[in-house]
Protein backbone atom coordinates (compact mmCIF):
# COMPACT_ATOMS: atom_id res chain seq x y z
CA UNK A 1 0.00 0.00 0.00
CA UNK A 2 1.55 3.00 -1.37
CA UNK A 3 2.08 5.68 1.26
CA UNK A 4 0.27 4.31 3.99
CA UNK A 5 3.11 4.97 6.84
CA UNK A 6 2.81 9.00 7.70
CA UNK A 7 6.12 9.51 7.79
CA UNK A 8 7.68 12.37 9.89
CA UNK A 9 4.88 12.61 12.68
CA UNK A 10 6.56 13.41 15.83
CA UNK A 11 3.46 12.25 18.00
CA UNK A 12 1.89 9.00 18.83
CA UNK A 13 -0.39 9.88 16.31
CA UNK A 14 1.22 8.36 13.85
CA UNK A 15 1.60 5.41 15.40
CA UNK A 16 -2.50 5.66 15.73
CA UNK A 17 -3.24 6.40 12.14
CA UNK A 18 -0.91 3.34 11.08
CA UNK A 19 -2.67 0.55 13.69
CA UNK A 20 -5.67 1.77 12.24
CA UNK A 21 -4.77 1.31 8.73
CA UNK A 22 -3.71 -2.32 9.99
CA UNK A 23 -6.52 -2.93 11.26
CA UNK A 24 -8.12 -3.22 7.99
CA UNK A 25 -8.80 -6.69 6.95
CA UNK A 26 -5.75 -8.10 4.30
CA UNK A 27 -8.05 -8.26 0.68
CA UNK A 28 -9.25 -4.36 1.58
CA UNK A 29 -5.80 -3.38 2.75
CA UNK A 30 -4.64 -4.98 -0.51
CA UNK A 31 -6.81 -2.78 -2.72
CA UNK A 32 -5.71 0.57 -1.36
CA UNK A 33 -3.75 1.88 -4.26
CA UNK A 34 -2.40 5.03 -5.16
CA UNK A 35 -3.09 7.05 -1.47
CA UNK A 36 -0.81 8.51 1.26
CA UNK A 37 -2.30 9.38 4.25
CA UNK A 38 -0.55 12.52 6.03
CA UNK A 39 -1.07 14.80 8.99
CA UNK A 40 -1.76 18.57 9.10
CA UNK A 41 -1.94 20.71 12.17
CA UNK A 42 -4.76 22.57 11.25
CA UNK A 43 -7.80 22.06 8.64
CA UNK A 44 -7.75 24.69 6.24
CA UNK A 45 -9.28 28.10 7.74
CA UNK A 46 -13.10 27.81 8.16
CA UNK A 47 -13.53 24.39 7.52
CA UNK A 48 -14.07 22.35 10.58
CA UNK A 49 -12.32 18.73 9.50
CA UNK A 50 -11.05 16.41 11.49
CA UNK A 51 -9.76 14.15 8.08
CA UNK A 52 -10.13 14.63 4.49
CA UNK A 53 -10.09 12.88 1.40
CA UNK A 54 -8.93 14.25 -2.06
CA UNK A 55 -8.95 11.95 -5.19
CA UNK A 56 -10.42 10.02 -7.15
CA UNK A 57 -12.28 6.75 -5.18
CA UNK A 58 -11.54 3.61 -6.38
CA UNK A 59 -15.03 3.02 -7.85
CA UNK A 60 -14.70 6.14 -10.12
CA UNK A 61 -11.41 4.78 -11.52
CA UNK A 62 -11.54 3.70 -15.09
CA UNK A 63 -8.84 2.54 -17.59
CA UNK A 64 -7.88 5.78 -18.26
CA UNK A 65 -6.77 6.31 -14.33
CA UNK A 66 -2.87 6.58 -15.21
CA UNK A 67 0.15 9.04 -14.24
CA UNK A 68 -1.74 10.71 -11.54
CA UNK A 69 -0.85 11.92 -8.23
CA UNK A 70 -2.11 9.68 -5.16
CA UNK A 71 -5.22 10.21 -3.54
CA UNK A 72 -4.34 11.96 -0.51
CA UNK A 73 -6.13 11.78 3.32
CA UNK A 74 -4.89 14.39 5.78
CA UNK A 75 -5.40 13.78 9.24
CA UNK A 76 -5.64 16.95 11.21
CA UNK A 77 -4.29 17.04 14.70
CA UNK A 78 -5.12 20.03 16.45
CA UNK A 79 -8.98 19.69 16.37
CA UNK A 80 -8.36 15.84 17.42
CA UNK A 81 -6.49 17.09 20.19
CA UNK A 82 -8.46 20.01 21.22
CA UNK A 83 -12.20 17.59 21.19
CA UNK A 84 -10.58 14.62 22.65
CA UNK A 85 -7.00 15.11 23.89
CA UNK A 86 -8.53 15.34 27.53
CA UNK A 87 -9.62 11.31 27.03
CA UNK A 88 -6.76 8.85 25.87
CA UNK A 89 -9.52 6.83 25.28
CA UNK A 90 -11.56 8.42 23.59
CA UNK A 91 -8.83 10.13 21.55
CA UNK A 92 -7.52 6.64 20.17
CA UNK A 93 -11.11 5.99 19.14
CA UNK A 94 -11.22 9.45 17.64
CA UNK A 95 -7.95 8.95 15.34
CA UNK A 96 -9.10 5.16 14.41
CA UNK A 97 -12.66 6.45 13.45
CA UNK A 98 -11.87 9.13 10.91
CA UNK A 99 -8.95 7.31 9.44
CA UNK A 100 -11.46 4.74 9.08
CA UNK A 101 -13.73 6.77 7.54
CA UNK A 102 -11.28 9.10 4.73
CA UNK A 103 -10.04 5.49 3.74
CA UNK A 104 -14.60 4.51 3.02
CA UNK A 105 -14.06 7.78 1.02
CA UNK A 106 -11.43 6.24 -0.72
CA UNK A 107 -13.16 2.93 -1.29
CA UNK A 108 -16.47 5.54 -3.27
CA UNK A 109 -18.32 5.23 0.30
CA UNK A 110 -20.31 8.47 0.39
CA UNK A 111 -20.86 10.12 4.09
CA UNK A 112 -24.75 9.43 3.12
CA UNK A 113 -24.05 5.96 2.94
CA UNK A 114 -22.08 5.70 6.05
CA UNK A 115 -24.51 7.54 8.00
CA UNK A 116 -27.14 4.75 6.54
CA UNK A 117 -24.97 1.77 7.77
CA UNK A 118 -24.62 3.72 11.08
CA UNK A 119 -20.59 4.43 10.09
CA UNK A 120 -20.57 8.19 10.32
């Protein structure tokens, strides 16, 4: 899986956003392709994000999907830390849920849809 480690995080998080990656099972881990998952200090200004996904998902790839740069989810520390820092805990669960949730993005799993199968 190309890109999968975020390399260069000083802070346990990393080390969160990779165990949760992990935990996918082996054939979806397998079909990750073309993403890197990175973390940002801050979401961009205005927009309240805890993750994001930019790309193209993998069921809106055709054969023409060539050459391009990888899909990319950003992880954004400071609002994880600021809603949940006070709560190991709950922080773990925090980083582990919206990993879990850029990488549905990535797999064409709309938010509507993963508020349907109770995912959000």
């Amino acid at each position: 899986m190309e890109g999968s480690d975020p390399q260069g995080v000083p802070s346990e998080i990393g080390q969160l956003i990779q165990d949760a990656l992990d935990s996918l099972p082996d054939d979806l881990r397998s079909q990750m392709s073309n993403v890197e998952v990175v973390v940002e200090d801050e979401p961009p200004p205005g927009q309240p994000l805890l993750g994001l996904y930019q790309g193209v998902p993998l069921t809106r790839r055709t054969s023409s999907y060539s050459g391009v740069l990888p899909d990319k989810i950003t992880i954004y520390r400071g609002p994880l830390e600021r809603h949940y820092g006070h709560d190991r805990e709950l922080f773990d669960r925090q980083v582990r849920r919206v990993v879990l949730h850029e990488v549905a993005h990535h797999f064409g799993i709309s938010d509507e849809r993963l508020v349907e199968i109770d995912r959000y």
